[in-house]
N, C-alpha and C. Protein backbone atom coordinates (compact mmCIF):
# COMPACT_ATOMS: atom_id res chain seq x y z
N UNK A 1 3.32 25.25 67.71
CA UNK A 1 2.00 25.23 68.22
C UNK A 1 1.09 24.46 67.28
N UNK A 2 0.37 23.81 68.11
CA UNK A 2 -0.89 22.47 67.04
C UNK A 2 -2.02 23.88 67.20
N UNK A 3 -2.94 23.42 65.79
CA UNK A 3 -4.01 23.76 66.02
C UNK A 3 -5.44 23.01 65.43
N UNK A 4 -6.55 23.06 66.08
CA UNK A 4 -7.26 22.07 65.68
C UNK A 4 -8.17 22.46 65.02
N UNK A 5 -8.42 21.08 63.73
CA UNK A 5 -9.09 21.84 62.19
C UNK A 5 -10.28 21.41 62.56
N UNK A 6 -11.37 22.35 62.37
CA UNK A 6 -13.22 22.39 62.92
C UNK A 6 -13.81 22.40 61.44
N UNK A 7 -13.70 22.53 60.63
CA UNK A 7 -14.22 22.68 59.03
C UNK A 7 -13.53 22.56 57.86
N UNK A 8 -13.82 21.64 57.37
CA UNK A 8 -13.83 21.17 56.18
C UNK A 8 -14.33 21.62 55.06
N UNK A 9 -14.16 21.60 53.62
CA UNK A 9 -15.07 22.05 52.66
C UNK A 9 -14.01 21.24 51.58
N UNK A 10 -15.30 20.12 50.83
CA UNK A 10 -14.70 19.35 49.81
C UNK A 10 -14.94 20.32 48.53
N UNK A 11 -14.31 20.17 47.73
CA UNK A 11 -14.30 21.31 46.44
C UNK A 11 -15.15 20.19 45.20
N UNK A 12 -15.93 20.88 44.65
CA UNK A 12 -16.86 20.50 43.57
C UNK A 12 -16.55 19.44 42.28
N UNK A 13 -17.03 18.76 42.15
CA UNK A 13 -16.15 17.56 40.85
C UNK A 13 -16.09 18.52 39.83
N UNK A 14 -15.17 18.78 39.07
CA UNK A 14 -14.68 19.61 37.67
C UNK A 14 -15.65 18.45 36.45
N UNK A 15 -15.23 19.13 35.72
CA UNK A 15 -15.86 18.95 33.73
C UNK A 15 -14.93 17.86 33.84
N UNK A 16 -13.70 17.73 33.94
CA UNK A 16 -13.17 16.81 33.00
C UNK A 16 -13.08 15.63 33.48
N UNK A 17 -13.49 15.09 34.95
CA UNK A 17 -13.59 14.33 35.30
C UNK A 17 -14.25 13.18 34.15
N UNK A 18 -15.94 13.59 33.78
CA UNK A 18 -16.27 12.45 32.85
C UNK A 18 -15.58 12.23 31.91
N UNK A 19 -14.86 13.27 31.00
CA UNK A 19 -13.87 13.00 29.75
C UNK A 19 -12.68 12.19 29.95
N UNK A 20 -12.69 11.85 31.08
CA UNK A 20 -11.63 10.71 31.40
C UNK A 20 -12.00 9.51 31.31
N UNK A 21 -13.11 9.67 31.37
CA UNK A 21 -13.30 7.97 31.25
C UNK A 21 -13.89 7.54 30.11
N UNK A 22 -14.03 8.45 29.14
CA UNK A 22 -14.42 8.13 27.41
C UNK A 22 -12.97 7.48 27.09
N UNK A 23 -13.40 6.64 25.84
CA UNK A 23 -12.72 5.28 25.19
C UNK A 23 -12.14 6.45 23.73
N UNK A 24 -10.61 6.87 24.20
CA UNK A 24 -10.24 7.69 22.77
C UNK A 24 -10.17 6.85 21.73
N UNK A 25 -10.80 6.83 20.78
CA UNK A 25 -10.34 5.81 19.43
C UNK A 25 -9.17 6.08 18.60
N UNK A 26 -7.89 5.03 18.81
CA UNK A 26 -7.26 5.24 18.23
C UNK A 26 -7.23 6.09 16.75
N UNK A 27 -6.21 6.62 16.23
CA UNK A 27 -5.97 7.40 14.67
C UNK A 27 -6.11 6.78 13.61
N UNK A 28 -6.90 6.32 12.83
CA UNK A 28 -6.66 5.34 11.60
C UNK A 28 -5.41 5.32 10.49
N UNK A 29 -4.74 4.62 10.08
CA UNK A 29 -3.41 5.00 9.68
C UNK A 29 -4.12 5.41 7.94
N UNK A 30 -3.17 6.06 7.56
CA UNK A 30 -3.67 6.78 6.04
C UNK A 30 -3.20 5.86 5.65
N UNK A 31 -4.24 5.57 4.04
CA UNK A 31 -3.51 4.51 3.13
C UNK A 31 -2.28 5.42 2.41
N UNK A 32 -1.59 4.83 2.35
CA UNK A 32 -0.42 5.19 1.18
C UNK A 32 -1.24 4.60 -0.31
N UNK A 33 -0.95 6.20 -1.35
CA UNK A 33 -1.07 5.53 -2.12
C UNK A 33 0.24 4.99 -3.30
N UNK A 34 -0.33 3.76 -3.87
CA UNK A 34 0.82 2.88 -4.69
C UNK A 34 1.39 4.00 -6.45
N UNK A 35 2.31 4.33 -6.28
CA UNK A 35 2.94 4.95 -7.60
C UNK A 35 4.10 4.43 -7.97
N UNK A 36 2.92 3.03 -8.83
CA UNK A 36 4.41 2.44 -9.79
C UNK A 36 4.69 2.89 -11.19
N UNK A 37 6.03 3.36 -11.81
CA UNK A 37 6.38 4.36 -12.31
C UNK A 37 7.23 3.03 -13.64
N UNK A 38 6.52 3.07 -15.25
CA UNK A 38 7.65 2.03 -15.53
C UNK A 38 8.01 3.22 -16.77
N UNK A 39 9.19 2.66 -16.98
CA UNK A 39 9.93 3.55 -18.05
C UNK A 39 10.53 2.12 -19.24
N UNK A 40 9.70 3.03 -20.25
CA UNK A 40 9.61 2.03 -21.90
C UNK A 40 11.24 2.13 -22.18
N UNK A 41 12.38 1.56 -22.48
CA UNK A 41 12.95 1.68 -23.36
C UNK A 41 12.75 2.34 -24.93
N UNK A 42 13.85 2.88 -25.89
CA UNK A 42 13.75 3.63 -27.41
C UNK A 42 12.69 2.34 -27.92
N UNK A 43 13.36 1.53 -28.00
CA UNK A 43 12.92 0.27 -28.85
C UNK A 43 11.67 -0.15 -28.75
N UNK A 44 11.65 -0.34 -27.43
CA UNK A 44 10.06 -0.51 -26.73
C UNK A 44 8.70 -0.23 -27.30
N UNK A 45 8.90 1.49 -26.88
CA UNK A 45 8.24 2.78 -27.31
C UNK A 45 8.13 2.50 -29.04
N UNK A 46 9.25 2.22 -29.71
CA UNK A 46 8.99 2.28 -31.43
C UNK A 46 8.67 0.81 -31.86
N UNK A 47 8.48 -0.24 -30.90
CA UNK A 47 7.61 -1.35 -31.45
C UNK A 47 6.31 -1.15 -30.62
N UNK A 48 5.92 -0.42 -29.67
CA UNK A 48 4.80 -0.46 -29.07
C UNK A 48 3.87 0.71 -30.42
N UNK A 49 4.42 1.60 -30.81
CA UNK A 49 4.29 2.97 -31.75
C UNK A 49 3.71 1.73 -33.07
N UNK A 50 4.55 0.90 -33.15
CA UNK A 50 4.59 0.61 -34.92
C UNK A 50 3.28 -0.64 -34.85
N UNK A 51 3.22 -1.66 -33.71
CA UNK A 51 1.73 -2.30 -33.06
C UNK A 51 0.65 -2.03 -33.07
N UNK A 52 0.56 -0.77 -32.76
CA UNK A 52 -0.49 -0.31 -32.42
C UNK A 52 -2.43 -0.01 -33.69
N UNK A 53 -2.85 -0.24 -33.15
CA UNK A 53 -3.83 0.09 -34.27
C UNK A 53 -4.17 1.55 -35.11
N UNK A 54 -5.02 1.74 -36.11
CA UNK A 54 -5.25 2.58 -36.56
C UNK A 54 -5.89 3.50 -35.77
N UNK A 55 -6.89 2.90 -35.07
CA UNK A 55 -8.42 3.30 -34.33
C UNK A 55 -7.55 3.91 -33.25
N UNK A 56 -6.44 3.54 -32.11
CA UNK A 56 -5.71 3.67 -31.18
C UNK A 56 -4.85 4.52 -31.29
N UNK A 57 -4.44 4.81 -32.78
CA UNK A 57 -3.72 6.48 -33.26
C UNK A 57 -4.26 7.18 -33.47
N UNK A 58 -5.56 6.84 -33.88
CA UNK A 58 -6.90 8.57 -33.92
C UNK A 58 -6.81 8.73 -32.72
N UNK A 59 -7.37 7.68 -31.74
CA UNK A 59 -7.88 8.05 -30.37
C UNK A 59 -6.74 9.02 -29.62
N UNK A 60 -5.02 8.76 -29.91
CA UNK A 60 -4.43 9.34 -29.38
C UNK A 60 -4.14 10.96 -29.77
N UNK A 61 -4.30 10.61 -31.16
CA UNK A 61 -4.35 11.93 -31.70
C UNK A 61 -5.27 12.99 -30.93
N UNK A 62 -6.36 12.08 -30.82
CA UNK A 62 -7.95 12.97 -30.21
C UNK A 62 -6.98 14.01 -29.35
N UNK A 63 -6.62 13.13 -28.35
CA UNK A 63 -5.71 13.68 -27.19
C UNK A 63 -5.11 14.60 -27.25
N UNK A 64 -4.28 14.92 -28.26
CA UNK A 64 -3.49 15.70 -28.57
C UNK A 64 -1.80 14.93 -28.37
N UNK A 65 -1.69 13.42 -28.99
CA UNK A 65 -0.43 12.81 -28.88
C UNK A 65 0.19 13.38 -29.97
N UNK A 66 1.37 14.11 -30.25
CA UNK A 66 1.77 15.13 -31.11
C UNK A 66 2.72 13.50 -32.72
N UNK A 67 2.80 12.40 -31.61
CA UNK A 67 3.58 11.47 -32.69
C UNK A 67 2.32 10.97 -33.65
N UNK A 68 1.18 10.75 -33.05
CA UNK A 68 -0.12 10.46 -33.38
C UNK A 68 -0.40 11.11 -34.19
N UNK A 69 -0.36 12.58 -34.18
CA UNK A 69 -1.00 13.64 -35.02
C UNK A 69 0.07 13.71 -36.26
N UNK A 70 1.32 13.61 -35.79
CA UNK A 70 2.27 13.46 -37.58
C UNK A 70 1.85 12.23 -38.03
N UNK A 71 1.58 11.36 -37.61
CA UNK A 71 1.71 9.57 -37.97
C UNK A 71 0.38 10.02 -38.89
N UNK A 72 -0.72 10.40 -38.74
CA UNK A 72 -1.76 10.88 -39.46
C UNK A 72 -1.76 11.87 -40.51
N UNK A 73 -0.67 12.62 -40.19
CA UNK A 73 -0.54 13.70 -41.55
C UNK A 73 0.16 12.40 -42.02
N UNK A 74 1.47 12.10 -41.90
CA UNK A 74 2.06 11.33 -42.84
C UNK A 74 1.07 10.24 -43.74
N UNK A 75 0.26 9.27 -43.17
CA UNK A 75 -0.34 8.48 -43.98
C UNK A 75 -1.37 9.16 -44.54
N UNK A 76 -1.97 10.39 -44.25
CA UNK A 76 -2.98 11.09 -44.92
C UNK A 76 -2.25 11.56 -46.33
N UNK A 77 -0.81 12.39 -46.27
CA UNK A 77 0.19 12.93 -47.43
C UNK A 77 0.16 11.59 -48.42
N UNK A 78 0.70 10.39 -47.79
CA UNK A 78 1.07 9.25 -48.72
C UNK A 78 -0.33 8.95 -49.68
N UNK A 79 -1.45 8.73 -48.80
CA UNK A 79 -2.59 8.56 -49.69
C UNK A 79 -2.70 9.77 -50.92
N UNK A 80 -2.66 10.99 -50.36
CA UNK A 80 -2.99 11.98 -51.51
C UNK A 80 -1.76 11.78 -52.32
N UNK A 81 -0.40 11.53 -52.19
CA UNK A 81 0.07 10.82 -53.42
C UNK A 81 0.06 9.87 -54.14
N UNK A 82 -0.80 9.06 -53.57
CA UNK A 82 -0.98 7.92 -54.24
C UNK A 82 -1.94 8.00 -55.40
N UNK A 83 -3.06 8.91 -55.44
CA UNK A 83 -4.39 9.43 -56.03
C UNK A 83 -3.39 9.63 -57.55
């Protein structure tokens, strides 16, 4: 059996309709950051150690560089034997 449709009723535009037509902005990619890593050789390290200035072994000492801080007792000992 047919039957014949007398009323209609269109249903209301929803919310998300406008959010469809906003422009998503792509994700910005994260910088990577760069960790270049160099490793001194023995030799290296004990001609870079023996180079170095006076002023540049306090400063490390400041730090708390523990080779810095003997390198300073030692030449501090040698002077008071020298007296």
């Amino acid at each position: 059996m047919v039957s014949r449709v007398t009323h209609v009723t269109q249903a209301p535009p929803t919310a998300q309709a406008p959010a469809a037509n906003k422009k998503v902005a792509p994700p910005k990619p994260q910088p990577v950051k760069a960790t270049d890593v160099v490793q001194l050789s023995a030799a290296a390290q004990a001609l870079q150690e023996v180079t170095e200035t006076p002023q540049q072994t306090a400063k490390e000492a400041m730090t708390g560089d523990r080779q810095a801080l003997l390198l300073l007792a030692r030449e501090a000992a040698a002077k008071a034997d020298m007296k």
